[in-house]
N, C-alpha and C. Protein backbone atom coordinates (compact mmCIF):
# COMPACT_ATOMS: atom_id res chain seq x y z
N UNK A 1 1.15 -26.84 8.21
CA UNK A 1 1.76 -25.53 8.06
C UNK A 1 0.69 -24.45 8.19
N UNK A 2 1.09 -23.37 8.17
CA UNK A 2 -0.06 -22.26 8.95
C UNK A 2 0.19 -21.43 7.20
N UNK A 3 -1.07 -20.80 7.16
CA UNK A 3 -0.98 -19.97 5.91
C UNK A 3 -1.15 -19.13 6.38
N UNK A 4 -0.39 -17.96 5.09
CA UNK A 4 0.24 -16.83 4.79
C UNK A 4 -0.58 -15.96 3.87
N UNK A 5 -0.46 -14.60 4.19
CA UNK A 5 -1.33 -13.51 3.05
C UNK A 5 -0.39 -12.66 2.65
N UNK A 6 -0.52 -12.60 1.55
CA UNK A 6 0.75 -11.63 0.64
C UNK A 6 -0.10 -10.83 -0.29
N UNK A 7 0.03 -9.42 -0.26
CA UNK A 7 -0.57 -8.32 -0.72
C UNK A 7 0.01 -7.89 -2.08
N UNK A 8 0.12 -7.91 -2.92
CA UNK A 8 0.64 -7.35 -4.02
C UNK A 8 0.15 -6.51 -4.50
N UNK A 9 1.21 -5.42 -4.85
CA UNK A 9 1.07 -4.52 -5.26
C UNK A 9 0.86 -3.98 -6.74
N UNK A 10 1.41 -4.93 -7.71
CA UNK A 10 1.02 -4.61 -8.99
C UNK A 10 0.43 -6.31 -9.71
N UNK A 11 0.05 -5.98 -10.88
CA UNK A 11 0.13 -7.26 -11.11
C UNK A 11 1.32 -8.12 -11.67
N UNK A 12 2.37 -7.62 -11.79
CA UNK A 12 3.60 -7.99 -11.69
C UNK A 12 3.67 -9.36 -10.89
N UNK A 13 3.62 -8.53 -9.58
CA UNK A 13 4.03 -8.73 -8.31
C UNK A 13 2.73 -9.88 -8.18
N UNK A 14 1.73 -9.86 -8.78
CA UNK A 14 0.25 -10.97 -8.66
C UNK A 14 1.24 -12.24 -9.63
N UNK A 15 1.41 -12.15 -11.04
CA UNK A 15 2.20 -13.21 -11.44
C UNK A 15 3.27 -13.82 -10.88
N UNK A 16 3.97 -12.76 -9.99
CA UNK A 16 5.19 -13.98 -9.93
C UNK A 16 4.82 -14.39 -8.45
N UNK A 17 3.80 -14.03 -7.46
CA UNK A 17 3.48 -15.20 -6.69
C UNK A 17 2.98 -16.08 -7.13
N UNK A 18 2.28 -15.84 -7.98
CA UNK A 18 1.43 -17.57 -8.53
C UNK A 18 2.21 -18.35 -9.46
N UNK A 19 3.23 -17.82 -9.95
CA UNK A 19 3.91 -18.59 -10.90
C UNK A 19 4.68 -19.25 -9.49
N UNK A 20 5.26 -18.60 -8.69
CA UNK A 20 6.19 -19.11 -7.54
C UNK A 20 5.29 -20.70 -6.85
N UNK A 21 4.28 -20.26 -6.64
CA UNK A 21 3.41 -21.01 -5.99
C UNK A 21 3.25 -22.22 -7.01
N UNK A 22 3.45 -21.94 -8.02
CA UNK A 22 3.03 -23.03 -9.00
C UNK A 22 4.22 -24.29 -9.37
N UNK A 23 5.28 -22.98 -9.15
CA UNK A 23 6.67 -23.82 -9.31
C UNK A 23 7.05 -25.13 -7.84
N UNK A 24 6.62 -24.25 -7.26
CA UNK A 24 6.78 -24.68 -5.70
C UNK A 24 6.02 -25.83 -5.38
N UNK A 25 4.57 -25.91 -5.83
CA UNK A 25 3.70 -26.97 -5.76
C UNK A 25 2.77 -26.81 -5.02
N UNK A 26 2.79 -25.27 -4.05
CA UNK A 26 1.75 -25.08 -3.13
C UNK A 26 0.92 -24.35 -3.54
N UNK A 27 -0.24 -25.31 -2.51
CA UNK A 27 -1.90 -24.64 -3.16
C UNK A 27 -1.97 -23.48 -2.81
N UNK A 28 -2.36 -22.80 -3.62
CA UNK A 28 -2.85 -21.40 -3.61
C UNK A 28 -4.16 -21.30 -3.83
N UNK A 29 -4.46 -20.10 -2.69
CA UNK A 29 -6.24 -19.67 -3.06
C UNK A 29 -5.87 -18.14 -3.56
N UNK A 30 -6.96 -17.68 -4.21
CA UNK A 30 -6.77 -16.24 -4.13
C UNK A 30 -8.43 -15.60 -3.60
N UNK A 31 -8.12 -14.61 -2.82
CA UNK A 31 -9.66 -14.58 -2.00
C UNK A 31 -10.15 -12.80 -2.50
N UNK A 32 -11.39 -12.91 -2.46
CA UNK A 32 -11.66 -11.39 -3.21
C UNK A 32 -11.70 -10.81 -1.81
N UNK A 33 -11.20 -9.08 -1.93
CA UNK A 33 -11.19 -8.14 -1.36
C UNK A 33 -12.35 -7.65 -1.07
N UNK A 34 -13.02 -7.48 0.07
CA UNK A 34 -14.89 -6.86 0.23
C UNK A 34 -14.32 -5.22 -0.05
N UNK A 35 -15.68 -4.56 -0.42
CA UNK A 35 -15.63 -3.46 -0.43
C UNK A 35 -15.13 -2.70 0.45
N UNK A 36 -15.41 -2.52 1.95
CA UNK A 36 -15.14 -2.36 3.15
C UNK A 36 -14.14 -2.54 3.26
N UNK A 37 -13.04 -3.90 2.87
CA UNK A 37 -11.76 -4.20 3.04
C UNK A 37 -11.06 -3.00 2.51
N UNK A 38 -11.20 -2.61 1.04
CA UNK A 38 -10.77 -2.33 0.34
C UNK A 38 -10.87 -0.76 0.83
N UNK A 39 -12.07 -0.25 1.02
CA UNK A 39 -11.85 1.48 1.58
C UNK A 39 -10.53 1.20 2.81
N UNK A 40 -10.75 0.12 3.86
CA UNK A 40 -9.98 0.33 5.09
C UNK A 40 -8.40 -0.10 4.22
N UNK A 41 -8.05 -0.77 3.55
CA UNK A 41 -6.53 -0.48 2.92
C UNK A 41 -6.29 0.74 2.52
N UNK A 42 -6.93 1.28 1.59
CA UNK A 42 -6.77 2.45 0.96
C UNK A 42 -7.18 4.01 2.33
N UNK A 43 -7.75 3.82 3.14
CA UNK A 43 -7.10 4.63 4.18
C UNK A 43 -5.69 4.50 4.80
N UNK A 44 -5.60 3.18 5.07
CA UNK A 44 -4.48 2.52 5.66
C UNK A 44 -3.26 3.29 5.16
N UNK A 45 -3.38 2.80 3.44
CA UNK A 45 -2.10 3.29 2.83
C UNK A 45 -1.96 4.93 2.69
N UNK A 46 -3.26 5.37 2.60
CA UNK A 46 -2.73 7.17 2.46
C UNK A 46 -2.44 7.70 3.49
N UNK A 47 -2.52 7.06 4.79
CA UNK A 47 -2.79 7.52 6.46
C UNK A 47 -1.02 7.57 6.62
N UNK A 48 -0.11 5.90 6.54
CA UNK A 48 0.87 5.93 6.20
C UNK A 48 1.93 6.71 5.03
N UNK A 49 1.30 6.76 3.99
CA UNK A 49 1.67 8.03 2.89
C UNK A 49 2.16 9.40 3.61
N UNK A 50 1.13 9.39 4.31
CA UNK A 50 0.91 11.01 5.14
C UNK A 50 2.34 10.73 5.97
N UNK A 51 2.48 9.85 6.59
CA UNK A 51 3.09 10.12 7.74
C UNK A 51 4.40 9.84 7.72
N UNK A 52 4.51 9.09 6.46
CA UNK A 52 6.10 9.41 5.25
C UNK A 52 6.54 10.47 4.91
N UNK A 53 5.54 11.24 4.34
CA UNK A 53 5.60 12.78 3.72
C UNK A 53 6.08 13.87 5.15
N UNK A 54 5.80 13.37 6.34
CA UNK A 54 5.38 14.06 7.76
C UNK A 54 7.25 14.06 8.17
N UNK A 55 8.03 12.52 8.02
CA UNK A 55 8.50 12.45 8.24
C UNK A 55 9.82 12.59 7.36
N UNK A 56 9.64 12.66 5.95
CA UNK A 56 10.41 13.38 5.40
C UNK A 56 10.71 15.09 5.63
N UNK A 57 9.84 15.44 5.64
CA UNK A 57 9.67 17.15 5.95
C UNK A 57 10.72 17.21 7.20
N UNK A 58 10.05 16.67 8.33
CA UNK A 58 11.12 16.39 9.59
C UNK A 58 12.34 16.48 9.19
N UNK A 59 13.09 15.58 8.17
CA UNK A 59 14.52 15.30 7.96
C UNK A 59 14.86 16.11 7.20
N UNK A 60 14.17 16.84 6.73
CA UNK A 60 14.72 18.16 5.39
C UNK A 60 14.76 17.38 4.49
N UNK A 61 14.12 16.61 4.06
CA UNK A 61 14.34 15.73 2.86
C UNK A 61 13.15 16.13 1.53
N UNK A 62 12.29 16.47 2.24
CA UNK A 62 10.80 17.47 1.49
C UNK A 62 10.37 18.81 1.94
N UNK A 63 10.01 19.33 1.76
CA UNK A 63 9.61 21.18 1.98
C UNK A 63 7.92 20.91 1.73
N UNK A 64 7.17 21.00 2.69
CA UNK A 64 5.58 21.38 2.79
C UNK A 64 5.26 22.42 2.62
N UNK A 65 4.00 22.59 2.15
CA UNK A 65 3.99 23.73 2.08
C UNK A 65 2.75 24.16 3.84
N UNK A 66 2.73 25.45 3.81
CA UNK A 66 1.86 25.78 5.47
C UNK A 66 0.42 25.71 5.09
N UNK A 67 -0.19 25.83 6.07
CA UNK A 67 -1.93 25.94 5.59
C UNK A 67 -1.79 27.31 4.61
N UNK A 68 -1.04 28.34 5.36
CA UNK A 68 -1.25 29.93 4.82
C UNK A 68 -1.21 29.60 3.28
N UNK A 69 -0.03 28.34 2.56
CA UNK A 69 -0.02 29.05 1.49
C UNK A 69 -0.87 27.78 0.14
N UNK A 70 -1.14 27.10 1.27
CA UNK A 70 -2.06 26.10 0.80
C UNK A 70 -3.05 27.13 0.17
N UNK A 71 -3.79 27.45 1.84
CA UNK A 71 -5.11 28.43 0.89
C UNK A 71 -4.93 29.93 -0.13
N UNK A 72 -3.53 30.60 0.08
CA UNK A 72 -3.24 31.24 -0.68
C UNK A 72 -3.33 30.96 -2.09
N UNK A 73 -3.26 29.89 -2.76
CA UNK A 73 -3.60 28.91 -3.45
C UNK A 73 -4.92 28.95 -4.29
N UNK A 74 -5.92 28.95 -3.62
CA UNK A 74 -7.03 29.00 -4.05
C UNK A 74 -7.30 30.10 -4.45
């Protein structure tokens, strides 16, 4: 069988794969995240964030605000 990577998001979500895995009988590894990995997810996910927020605005579903009143702001 070919293995699989599953990302979890809380540790919730960390217990009940390994409990699953445990029930199930399959070996599980769990492998550490490099530093490097870890900046390129966390761009990953705010890059996508952004482009949720981008695309809500689109649908009228969120209101942005403009640069003007961004820096008005300060």
């Amino acid at each position: 069988m070919q293995p699989i990577i599953l990302h979890p998001q809380t540790p919730d979500e960390m217990r009940l794969v390994k409990q699953f895995a445990k029930v199930m009988k399959i070996k599980a590894a769990q492998v550490k995240e490099t530093p490097a990995q870890k900046r390129e997810r966390e761009f990953l996910d705010k890059l996508e964030r952004g482009a949720r927020q981008v695309k809500d605005h689109l649908d009228g579903k969120i209101k942005l605000k403009s640069a003007r009143e961004l820096l008005d702001e300060l």
